[in-house]
PDB file of N, CA and C in Angstrom:
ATOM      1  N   UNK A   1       0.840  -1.183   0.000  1.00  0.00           N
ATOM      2  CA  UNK A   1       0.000   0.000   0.000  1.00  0.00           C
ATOM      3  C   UNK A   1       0.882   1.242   0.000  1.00  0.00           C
ATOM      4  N   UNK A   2       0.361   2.045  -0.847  1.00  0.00           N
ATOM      5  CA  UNK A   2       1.670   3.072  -1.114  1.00  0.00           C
ATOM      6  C   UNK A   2       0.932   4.360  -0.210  1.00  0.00           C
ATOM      7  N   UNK A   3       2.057   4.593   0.681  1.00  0.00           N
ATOM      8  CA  UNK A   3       1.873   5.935   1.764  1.00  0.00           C
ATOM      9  C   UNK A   3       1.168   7.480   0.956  1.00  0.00           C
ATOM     10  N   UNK A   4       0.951   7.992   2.035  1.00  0.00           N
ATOM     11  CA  UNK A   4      -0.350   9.287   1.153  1.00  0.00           C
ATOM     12  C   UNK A   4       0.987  10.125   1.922  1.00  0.00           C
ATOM     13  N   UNK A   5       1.533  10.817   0.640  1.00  0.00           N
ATOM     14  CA  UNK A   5       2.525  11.948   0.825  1.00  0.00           C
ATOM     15  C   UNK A   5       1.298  13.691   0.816  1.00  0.00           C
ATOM     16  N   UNK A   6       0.572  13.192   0.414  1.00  0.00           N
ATOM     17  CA  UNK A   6      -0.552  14.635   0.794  1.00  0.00           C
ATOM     18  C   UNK A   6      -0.171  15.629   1.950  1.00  0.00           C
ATOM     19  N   UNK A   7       0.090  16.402   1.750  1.00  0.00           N
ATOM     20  CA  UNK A   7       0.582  17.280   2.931  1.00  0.00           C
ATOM     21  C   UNK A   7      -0.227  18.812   2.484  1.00  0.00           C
ATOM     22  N   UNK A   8      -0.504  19.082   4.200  1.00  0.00           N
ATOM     23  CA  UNK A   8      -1.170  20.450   3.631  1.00  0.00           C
ATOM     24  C   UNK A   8      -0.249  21.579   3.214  1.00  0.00           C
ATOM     25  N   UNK A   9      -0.759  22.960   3.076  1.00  0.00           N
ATOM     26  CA  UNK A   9      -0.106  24.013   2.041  1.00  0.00           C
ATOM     27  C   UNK A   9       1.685  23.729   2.745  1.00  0.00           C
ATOM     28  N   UNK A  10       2.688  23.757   2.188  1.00  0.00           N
ATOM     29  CA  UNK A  10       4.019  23.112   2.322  1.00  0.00           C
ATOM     30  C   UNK A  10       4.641  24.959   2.980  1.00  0.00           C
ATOM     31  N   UNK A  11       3.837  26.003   2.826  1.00  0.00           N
ATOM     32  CA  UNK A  11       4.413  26.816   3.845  1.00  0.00           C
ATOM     33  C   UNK A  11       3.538  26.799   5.362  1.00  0.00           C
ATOM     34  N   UNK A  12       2.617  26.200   5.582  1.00  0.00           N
ATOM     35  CA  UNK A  12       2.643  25.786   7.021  1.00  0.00           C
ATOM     36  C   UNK A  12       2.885  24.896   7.833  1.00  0.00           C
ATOM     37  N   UNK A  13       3.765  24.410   6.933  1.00  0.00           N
ATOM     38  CA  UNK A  13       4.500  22.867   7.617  1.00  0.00           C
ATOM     39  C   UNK A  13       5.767  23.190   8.236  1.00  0.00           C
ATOM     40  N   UNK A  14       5.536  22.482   9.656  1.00  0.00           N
ATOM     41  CA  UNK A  14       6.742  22.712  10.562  1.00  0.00           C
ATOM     42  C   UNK A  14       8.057  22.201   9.785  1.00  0.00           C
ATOM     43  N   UNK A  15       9.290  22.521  10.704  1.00  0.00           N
ATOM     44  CA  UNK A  15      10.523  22.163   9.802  1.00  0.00           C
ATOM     45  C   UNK A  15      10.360  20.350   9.829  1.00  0.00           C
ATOM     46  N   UNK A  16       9.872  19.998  10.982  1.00  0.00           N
ATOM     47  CA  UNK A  16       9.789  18.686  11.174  1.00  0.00           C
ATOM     48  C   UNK A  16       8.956  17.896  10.537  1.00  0.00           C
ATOM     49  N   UNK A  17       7.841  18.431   9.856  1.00  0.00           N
ATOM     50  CA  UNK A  17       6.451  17.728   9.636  1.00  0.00           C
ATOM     51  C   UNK A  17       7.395  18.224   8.276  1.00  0.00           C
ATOM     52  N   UNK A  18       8.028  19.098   7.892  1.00  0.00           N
ATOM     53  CA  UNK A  18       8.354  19.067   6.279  1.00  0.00           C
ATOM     54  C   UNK A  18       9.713  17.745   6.010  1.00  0.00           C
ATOM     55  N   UNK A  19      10.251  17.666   6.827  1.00  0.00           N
ATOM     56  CA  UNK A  19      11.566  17.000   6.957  1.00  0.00           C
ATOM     57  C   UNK A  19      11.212  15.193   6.522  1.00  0.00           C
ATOM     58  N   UNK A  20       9.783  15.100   7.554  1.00  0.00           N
ATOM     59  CA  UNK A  20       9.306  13.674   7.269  1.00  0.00           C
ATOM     60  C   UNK A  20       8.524  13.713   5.923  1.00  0.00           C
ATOM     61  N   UNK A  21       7.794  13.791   5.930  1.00  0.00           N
ATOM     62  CA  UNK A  21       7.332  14.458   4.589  1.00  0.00           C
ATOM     63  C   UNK A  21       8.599  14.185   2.987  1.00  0.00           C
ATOM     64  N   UNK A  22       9.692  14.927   3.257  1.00  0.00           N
ATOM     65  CA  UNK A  22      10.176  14.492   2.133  1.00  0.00           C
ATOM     66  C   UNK A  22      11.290  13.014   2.309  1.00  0.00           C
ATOM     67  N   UNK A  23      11.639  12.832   3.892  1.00  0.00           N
ATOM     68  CA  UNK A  23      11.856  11.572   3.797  1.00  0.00           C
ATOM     69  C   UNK A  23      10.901  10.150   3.309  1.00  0.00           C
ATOM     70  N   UNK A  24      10.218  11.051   3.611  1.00  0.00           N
ATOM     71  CA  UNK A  24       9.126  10.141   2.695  1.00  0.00           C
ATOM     72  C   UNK A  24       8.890   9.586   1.309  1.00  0.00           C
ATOM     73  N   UNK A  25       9.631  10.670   0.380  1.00  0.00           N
ATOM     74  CA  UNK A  25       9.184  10.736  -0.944  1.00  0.00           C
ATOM     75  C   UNK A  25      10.511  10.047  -1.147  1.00  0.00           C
ATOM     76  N   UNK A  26      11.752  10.850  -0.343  1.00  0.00           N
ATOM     77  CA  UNK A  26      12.862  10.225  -1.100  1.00  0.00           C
ATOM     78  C   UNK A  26      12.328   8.429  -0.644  1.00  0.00           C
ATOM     79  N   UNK A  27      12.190   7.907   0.357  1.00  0.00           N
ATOM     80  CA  UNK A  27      11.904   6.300   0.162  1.00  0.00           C
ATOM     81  C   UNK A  27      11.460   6.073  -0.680  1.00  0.00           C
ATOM     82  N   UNK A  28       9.835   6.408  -1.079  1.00  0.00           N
ATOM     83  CA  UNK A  28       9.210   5.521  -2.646  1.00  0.00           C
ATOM     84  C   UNK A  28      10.048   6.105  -3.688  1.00  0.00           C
ATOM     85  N   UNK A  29      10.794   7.391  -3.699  1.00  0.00           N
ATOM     86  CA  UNK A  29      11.273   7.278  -5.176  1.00  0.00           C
ATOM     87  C   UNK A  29      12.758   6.105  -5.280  1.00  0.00           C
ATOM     88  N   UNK A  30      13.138   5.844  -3.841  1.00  0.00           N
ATOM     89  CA  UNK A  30      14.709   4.859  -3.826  1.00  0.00           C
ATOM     90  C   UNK A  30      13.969   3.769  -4.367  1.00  0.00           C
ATOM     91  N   UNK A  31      12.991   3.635  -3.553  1.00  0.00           N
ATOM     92  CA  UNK A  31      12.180   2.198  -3.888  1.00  0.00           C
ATOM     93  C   UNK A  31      12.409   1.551  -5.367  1.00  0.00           C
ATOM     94  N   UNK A  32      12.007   2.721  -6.370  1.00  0.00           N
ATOM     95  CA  UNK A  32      12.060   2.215  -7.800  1.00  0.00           C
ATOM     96  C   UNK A  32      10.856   1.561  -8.205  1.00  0.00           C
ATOM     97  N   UNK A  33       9.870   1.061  -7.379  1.00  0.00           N
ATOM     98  CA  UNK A  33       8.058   0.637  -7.891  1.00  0.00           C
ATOM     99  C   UNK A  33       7.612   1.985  -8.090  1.00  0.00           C
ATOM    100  N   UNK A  34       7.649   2.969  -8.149  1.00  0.00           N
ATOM    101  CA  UNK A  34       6.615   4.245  -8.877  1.00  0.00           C
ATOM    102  C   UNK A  34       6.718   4.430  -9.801  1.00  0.00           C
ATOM    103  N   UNK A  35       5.657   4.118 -10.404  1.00  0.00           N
ATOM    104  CA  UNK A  35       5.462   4.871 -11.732  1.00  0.00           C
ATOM    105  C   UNK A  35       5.910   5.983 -12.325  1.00  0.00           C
ATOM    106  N   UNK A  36       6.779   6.450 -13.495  1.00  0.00           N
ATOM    107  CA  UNK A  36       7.361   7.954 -13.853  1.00  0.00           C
ATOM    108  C   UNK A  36       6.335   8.857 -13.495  1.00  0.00           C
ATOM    109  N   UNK A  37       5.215   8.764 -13.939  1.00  0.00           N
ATOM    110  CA  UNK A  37       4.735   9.950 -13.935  1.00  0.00           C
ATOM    111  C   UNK A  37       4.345  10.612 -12.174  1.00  0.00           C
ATOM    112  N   UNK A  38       3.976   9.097 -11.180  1.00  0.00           N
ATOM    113  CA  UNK A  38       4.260   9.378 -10.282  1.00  0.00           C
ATOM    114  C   UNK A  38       5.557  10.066  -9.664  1.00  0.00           C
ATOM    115  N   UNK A  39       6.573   9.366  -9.845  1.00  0.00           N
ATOM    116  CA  UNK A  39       7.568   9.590  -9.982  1.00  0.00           C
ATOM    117  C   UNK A  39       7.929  11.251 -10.171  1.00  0.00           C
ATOM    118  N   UNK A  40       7.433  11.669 -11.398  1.00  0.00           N
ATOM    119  CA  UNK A  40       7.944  12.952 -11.237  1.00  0.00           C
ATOM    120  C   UNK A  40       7.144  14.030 -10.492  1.00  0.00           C
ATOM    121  N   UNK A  41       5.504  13.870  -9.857  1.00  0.00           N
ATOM    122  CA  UNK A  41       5.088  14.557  -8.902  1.00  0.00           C
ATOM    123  C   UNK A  41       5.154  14.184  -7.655  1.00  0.00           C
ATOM    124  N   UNK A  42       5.848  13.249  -7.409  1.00  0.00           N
ATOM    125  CA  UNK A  42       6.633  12.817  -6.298  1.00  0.00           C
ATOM    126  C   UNK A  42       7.933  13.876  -5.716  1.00  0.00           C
ATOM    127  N   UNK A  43       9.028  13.633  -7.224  1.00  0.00           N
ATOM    128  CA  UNK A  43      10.185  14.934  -7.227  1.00  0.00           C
ATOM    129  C   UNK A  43       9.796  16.205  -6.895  1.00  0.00           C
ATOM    130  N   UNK A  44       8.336  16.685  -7.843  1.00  0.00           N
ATOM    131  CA  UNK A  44       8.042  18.301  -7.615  1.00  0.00           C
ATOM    132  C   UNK A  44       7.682  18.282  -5.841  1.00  0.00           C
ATOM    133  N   UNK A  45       7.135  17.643  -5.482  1.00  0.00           N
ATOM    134  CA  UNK A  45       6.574  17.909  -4.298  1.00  0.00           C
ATOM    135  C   UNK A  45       7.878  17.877  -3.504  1.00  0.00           C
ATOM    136  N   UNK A  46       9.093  17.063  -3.134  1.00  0.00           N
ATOM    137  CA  UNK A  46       9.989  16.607  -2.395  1.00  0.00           C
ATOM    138  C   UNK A  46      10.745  18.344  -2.932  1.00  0.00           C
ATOM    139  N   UNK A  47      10.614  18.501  -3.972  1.00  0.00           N
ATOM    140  CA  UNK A  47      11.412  19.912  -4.313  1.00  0.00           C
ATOM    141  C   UNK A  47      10.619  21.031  -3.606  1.00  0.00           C
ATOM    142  N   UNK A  48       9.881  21.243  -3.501  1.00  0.00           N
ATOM    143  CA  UNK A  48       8.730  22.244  -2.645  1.00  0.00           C
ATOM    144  C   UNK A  48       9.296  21.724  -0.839  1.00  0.00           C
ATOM    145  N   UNK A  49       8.837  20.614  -0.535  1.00  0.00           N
ATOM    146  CA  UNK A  49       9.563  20.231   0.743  1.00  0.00           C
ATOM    147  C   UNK A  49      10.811  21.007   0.947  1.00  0.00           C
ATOM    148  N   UNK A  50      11.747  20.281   0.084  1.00  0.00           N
ATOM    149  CA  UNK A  50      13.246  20.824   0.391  1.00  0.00           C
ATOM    150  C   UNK A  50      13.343  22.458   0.746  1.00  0.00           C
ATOM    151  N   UNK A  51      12.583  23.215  -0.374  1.00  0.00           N
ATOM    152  CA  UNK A  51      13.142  24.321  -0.162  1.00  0.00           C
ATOM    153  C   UNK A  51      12.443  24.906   1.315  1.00  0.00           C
ATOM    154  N   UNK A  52      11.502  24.130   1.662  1.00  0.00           N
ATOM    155  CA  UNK A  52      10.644  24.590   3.082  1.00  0.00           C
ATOM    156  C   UNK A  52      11.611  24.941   4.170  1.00  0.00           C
ATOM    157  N   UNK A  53      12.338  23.192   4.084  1.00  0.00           N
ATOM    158  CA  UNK A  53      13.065  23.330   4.853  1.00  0.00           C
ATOM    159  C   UNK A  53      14.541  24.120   4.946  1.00  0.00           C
ATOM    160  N   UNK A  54      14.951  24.102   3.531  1.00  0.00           N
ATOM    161  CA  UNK A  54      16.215  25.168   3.527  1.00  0.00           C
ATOM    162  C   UNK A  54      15.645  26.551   4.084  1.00  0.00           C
ATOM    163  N   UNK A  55      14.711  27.283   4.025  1.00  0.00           N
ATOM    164  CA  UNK A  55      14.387  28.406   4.452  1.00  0.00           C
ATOM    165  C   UNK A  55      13.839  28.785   5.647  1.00  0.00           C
ATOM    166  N   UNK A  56      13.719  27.349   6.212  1.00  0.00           N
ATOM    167  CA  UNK A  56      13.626  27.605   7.704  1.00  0.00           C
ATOM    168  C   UNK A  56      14.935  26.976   8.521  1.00  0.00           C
ATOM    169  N   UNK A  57      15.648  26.681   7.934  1.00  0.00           N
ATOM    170  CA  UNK A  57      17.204  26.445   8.613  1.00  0.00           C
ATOM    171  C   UNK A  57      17.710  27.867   7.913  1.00  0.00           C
ATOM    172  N   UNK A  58      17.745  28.801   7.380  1.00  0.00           N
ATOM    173  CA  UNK A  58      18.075  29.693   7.398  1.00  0.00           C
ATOM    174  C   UNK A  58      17.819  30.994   8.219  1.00  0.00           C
ATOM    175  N   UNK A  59      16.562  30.751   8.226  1.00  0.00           N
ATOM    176  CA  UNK A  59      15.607  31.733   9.090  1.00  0.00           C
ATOM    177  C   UNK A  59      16.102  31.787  10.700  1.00  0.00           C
ATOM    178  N   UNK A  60      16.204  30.397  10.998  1.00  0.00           N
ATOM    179  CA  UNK A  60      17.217  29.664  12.345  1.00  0.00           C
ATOM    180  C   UNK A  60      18.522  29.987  12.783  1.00  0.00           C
ATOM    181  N   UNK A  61      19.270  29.756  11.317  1.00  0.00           N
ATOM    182  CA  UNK A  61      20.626  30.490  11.887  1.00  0.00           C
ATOM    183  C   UNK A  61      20.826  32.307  11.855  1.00  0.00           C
ATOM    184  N   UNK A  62      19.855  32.595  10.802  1.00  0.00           N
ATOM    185  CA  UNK A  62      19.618  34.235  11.002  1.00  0.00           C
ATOM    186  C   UNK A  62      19.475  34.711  12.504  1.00  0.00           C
ATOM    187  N   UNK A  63      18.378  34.259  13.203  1.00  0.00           N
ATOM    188  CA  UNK A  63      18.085  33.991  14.273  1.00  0.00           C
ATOM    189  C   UNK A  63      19.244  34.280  15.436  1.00  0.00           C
ATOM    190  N   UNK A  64      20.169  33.317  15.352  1.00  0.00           N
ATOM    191  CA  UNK A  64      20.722  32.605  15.922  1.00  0.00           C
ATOM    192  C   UNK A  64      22.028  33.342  15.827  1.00  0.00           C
ATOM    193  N   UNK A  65      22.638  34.207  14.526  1.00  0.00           N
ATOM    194  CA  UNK A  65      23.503  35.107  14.776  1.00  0.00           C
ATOM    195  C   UNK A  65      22.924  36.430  15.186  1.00  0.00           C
ATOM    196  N   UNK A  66      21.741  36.646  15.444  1.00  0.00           N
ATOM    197  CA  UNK A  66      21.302  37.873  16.386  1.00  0.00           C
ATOM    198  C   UNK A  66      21.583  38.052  17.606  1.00  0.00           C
ATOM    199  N   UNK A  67      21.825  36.647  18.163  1.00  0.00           N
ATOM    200  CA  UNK A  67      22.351  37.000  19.776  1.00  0.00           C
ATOM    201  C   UNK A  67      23.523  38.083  20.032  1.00  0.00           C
ATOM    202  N   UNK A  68      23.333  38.378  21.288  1.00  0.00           N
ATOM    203  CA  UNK A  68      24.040  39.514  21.416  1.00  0.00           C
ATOM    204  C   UNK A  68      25.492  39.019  22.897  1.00  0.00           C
ATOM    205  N   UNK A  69      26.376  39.017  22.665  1.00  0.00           N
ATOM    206  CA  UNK A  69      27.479  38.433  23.844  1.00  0.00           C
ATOM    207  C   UNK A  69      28.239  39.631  24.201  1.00  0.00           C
ATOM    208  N   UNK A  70      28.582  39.392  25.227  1.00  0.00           N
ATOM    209  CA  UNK A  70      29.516  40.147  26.384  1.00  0.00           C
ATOM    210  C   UNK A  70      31.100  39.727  25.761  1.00  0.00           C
ATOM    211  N   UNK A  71      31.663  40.877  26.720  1.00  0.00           N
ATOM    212  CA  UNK A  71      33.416  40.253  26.438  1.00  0.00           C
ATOM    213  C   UNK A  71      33.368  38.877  26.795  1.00  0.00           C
ATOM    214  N   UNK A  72      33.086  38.002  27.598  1.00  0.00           N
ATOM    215  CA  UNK A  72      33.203  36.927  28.243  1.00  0.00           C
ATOM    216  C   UNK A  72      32.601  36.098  27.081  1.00  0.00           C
ATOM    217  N   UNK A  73      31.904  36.260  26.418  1.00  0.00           N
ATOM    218  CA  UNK A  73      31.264  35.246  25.513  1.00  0.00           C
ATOM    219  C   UNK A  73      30.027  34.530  26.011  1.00  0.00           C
ATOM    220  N   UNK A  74      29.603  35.062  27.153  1.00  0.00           N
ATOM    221  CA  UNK A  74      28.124  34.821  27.632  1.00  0.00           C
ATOM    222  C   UNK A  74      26.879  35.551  26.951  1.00  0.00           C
ATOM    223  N   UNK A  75      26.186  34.878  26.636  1.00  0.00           N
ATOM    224  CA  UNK A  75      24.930  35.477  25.911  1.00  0.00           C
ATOM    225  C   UNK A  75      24.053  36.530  26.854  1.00  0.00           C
ATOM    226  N   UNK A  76      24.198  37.637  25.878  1.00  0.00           N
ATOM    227  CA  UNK A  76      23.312  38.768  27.063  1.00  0.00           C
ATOM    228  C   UNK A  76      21.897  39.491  26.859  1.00  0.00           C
ATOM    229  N   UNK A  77      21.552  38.785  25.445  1.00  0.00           N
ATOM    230  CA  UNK A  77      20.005  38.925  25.383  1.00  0.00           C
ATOM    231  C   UNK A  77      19.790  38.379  23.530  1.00  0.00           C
ATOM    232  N   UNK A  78      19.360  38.839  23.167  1.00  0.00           N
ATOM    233  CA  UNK A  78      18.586  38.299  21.768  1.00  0.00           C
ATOM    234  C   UNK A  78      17.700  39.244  21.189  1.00  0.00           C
ATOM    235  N   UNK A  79      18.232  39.402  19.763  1.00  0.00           N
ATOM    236  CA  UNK A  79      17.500  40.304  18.837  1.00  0.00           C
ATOM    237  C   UNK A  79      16.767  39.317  18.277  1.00  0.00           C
ATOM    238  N   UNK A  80      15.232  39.673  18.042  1.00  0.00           N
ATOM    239  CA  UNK A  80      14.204  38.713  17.207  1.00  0.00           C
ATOM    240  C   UNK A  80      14.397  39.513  15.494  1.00  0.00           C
ATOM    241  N   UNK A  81      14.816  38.207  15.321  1.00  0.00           N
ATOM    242  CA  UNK A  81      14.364  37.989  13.604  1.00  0.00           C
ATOM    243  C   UNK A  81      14.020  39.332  12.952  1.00  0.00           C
ATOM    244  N   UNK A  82      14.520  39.430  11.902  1.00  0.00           N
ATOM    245  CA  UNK A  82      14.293  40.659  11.302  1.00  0.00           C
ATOM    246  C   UNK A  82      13.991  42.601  12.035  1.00  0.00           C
ATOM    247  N   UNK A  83      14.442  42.199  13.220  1.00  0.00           N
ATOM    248  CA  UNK A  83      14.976  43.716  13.421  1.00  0.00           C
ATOM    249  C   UNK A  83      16.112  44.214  13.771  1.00  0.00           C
ATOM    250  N   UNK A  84      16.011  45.131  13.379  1.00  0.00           N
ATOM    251  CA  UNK A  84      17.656  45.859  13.334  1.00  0.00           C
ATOM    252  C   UNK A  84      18.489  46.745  13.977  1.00  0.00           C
TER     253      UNK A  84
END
C-alpha cells in the first residue's frame, strides 16, 4: 500500500512535519516501484519540501547570529528575527 505523501499548504508545515514528509518521498522514489509519472510529482513535491526546509534552517541560523554576547562570551540577550 503506497503511503499518502498529501501534505497540507508546504508553507505551514513545521521544519519537522516538512523533513518527514520528504523523507518520505525520497523512500518511494529509492524504492524504484513508482510509476514515472508518479515519480515525477513525487520529485516536484519533495522539491517544494526541500526548499521549506532550507528556508527555515536559514531563518534559524539568522536567528541565531542575532544573539548579542559580552566580552566573556556569555549570551546577554537576543535580537528577534528581522529587526535591526
Amino acid at each position: 500500500m503506497a503511503e499518502d505523501i498529501s501534505t497540507p499548504d508546504t508553507e505551514t508545515l513545521s521544519f519537522e512535519d516538512a523533513l518527514r514528509a520528504l523523507e518520505t518521498i525520497v523512500r518511494r522514489l529509492e524504492s524504484g516501484d513508482v510509476p514515472l509519472d508518479e515519480s515525477i510529482s513525487l520529485y516536484a513535491k519533495g522539491e517544494e519540501l526541500r526548499k521549506r526546509c532550507t528556508e527555515r534552517l536559514q531563518a534559524a541560523e539568522a536567528r541565531i547570529a542575532k544573539l548579542t554576547v559580552d566580552a566573556n562570551g556569555a549570551v546577554t540577550g537576543a535580537q528577534p528575527f528581522g529587526a535591526d
